[in-house]
PDB file of N, CA and C in Angstrom:
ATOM      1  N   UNK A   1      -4.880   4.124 -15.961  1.00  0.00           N
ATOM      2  CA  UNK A   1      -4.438   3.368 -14.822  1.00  0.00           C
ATOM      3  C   UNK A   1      -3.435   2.313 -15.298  1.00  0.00           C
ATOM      4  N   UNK A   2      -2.175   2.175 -14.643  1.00  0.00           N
ATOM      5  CA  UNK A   2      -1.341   1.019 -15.052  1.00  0.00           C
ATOM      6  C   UNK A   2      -2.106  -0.378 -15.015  1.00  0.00           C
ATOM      7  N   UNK A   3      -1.437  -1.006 -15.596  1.00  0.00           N
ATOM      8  CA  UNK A   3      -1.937  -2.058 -15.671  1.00  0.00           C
ATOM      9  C   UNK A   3      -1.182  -3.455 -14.328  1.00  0.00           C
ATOM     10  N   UNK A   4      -0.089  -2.756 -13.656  1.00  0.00           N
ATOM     11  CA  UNK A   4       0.604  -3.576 -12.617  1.00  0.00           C
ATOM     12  C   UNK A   4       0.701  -3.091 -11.432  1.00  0.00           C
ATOM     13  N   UNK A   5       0.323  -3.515 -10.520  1.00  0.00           N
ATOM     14  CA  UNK A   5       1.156  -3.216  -9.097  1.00  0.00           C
ATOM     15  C   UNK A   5       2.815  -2.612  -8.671  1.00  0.00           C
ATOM     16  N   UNK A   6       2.566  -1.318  -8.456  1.00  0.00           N
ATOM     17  CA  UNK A   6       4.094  -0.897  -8.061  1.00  0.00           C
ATOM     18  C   UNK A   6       4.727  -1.726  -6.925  1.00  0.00           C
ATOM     19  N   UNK A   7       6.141  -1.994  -7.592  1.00  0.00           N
ATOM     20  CA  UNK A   7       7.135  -3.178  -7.100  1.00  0.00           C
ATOM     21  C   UNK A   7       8.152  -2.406  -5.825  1.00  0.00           C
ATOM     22  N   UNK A   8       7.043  -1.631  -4.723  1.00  0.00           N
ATOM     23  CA  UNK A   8       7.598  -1.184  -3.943  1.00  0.00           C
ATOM     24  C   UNK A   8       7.596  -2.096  -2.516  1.00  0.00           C
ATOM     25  N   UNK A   9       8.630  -1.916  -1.537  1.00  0.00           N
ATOM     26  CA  UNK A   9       8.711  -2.778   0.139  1.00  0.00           C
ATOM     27  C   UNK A   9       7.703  -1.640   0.884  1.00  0.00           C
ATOM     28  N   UNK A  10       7.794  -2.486   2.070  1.00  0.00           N
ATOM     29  CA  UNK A  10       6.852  -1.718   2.752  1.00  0.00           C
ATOM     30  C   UNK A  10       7.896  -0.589   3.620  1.00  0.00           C
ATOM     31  N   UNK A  11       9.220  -0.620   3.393  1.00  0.00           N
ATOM     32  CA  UNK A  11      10.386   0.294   3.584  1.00  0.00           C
ATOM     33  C   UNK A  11      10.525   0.945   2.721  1.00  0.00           C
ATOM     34  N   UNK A  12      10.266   0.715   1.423  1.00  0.00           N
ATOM     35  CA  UNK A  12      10.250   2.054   0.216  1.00  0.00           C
ATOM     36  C   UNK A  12       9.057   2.941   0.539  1.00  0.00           C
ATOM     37  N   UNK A  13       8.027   2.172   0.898  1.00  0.00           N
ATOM     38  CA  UNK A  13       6.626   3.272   1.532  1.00  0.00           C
ATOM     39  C   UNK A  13       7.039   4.387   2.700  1.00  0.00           C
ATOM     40  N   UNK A  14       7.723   3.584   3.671  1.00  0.00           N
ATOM     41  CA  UNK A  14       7.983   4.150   4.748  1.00  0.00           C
ATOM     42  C   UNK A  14       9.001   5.373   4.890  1.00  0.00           C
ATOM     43  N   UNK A  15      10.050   5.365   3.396  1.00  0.00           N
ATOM     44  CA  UNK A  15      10.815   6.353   3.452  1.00  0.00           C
ATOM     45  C   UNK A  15      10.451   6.938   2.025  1.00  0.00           C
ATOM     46  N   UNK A  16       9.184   6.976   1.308  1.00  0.00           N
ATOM     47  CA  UNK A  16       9.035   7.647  -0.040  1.00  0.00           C
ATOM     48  C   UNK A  16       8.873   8.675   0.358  1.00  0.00           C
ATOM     49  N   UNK A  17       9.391  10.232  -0.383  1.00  0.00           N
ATOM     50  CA  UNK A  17       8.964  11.356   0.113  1.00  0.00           C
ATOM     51  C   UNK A  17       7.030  11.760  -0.360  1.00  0.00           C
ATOM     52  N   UNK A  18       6.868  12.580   0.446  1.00  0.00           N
ATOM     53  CA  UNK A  18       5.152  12.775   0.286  1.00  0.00           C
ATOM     54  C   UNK A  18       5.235  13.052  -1.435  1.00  0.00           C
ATOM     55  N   UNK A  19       5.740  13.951  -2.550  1.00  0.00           N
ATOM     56  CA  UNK A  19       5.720  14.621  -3.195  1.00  0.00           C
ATOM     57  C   UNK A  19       5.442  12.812  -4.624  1.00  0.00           C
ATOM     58  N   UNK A  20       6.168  12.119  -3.907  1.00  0.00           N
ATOM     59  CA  UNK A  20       6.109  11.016  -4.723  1.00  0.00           C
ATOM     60  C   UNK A  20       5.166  10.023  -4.156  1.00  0.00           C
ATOM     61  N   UNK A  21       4.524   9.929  -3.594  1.00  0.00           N
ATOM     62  CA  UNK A  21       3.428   9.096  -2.554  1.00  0.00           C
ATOM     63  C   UNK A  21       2.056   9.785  -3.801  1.00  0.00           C
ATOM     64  N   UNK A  22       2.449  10.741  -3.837  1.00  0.00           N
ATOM     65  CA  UNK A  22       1.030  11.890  -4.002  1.00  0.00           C
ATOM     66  C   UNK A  22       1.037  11.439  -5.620  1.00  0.00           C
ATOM     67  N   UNK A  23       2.165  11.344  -6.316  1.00  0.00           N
ATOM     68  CA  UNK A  23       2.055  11.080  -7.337  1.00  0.00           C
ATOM     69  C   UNK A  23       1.869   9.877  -8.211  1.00  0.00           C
ATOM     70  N   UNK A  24       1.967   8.789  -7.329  1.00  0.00           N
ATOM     71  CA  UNK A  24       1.816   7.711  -7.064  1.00  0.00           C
ATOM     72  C   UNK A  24       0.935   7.379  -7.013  1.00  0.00           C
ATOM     73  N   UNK A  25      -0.246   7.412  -6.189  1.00  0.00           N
ATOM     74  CA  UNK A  25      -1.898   7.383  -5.799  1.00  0.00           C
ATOM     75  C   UNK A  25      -2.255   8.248  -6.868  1.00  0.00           C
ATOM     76  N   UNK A  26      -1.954   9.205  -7.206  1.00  0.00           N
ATOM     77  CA  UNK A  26      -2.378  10.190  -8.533  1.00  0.00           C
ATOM     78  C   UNK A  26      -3.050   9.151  -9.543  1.00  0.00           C
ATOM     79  N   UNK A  27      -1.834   8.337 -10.071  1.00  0.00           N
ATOM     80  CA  UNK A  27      -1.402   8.063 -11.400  1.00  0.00           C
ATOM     81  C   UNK A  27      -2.574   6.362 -11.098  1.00  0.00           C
ATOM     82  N   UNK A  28      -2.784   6.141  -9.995  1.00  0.00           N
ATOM     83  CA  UNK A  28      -3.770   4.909 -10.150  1.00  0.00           C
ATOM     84  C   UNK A  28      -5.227   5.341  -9.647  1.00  0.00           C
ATOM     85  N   UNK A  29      -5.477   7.051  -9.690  1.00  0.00           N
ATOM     86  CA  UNK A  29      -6.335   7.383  -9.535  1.00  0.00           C
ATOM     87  C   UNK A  29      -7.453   7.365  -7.896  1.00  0.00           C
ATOM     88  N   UNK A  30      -6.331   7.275  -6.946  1.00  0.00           N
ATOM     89  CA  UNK A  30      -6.728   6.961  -5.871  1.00  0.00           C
ATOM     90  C   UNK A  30      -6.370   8.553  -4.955  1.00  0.00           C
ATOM     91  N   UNK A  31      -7.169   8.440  -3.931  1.00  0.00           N
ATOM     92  CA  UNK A  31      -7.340  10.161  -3.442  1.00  0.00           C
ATOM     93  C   UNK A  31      -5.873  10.005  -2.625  1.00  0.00           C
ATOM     94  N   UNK A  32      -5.391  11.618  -2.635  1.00  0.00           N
ATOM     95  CA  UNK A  32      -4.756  12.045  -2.003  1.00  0.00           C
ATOM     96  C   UNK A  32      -4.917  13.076  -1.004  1.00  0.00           C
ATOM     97  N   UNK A  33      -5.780  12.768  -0.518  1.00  0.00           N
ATOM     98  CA  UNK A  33      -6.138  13.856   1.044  1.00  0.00           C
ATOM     99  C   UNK A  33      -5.838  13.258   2.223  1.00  0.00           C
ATOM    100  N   UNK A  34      -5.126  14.375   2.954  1.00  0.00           N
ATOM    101  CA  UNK A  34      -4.598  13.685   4.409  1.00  0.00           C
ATOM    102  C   UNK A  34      -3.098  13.683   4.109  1.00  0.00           C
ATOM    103  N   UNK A  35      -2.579  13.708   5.701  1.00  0.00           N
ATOM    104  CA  UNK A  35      -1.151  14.073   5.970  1.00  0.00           C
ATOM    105  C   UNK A  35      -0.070  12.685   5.159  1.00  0.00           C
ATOM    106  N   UNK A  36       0.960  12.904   5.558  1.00  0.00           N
ATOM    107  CA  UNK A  36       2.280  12.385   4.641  1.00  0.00           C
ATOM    108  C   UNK A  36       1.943  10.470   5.634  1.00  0.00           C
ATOM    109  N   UNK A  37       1.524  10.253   6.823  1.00  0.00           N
ATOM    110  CA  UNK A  37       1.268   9.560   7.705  1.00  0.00           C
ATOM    111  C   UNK A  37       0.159   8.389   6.976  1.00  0.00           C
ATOM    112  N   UNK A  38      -1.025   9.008   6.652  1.00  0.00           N
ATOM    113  CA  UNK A  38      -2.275   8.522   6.119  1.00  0.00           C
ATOM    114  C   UNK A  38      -2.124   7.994   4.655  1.00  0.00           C
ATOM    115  N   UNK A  39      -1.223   8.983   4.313  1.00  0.00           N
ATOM    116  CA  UNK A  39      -0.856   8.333   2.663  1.00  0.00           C
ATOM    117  C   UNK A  39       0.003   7.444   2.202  1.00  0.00           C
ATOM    118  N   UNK A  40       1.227   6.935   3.612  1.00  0.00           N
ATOM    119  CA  UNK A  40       1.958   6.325   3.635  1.00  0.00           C
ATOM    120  C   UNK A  40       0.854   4.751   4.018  1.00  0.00           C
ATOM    121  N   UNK A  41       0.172   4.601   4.710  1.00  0.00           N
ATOM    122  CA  UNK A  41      -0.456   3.880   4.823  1.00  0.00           C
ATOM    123  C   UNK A  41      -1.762   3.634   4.124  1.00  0.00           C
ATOM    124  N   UNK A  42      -2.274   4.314   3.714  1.00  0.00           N
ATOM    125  CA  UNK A  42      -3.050   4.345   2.193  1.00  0.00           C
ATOM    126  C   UNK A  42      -2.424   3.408   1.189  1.00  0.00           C
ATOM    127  N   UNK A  43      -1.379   4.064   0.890  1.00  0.00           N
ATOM    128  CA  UNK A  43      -0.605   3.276  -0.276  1.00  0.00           C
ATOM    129  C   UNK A  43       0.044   1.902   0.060  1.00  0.00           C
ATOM    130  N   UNK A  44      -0.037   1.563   1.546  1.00  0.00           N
ATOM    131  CA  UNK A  44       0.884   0.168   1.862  1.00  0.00           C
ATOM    132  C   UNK A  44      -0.464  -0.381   1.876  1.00  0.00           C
ATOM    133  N   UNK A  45      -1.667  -0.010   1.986  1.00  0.00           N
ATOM    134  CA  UNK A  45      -2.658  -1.009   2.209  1.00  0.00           C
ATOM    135  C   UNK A  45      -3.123  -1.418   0.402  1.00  0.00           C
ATOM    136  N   UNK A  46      -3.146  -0.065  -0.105  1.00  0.00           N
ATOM    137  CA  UNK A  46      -3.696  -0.468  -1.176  1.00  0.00           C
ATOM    138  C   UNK A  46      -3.030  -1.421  -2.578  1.00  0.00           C
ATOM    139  N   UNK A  47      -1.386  -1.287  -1.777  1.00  0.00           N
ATOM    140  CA  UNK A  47      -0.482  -2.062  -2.586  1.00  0.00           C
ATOM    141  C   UNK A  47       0.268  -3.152  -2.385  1.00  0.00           C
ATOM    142  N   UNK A  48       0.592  -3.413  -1.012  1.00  0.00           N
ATOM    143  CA  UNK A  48       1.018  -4.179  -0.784  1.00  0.00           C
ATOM    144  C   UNK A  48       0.147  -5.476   0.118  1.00  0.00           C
ATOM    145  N   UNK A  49       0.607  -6.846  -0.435  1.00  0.00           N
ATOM    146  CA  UNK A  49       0.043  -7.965  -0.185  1.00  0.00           C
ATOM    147  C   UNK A  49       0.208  -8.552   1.884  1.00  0.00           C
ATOM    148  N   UNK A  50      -0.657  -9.103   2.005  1.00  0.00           N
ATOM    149  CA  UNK A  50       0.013  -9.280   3.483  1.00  0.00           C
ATOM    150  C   UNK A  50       0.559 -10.641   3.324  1.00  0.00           C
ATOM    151  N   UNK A  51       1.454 -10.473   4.032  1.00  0.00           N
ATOM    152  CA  UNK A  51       2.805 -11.935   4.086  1.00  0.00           C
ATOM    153  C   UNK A  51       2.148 -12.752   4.765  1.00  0.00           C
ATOM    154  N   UNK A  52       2.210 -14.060   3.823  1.00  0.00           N
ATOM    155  CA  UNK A  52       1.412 -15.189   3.813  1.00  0.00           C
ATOM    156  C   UNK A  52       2.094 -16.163   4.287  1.00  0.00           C
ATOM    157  N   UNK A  53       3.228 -15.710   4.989  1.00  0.00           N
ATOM    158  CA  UNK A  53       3.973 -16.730   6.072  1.00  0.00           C
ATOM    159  C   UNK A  53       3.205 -16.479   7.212  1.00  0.00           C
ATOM    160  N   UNK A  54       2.834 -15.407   8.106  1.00  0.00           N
ATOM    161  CA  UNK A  54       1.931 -15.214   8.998  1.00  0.00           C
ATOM    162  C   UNK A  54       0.731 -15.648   9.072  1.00  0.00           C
ATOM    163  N   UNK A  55       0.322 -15.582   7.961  1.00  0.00           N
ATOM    164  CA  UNK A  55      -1.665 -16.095   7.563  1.00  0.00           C
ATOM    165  C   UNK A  55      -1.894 -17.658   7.742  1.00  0.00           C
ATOM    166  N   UNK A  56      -2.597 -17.422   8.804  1.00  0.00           N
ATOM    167  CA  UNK A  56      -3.355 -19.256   9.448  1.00  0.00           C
ATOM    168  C   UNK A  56      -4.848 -19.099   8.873  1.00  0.00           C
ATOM    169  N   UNK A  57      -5.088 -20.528   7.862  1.00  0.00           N
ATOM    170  CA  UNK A  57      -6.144 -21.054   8.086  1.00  0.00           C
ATOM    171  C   UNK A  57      -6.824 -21.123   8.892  1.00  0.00           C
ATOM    172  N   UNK A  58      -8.402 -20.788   8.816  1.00  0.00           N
ATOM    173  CA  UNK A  58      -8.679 -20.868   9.920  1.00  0.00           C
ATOM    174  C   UNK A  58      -9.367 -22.116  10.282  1.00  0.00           C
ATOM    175  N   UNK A  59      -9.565 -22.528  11.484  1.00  0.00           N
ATOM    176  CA  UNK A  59      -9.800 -23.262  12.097  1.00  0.00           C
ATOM    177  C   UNK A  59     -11.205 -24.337  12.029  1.00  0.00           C
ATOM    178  N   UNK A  60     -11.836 -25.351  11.734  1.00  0.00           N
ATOM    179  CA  UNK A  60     -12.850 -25.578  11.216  1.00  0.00           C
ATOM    180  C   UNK A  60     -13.306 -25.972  12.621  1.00  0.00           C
ATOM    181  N   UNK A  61     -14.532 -25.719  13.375  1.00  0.00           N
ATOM    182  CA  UNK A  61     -15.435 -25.748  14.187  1.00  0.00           C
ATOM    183  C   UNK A  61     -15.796 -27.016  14.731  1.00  0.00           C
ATOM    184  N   UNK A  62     -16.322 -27.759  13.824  1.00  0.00           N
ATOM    185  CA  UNK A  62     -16.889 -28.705  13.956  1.00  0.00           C
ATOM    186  C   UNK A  62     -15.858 -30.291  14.076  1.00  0.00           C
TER     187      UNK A  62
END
């Protein structure tokens, strides 16, 4: 397993062909079952960070 996070956008996901998606998840040992759709989003979840300009603290209750 590499030792880094692939330095891909969530637009390099969106236009990687399946053949390299597959090989990709391969190589960090993560499954590849399911259409070109599922793996595109497989791999954006499992790699990419969510943008922390959007992300609110949340709110304290009390």
């Amino acid at each position: 397993m590499p030792l880094h996070y692939p330095r891909y956008s969530k637009k390099d996901y969106q236009n990687m062909p399946e053949w390299q998606l597959d090989m990709l998840l391969a190589e960090y040992g993560l499954p590849v079952n399911g259409d070109l759709g599922f793996k595109r989003d497989f791999a954006m979840g499992a790699f990419l960070w969510p943008d922390s300009s959007n992300h609110q603290e949340p709110r304290n209750s009390c």
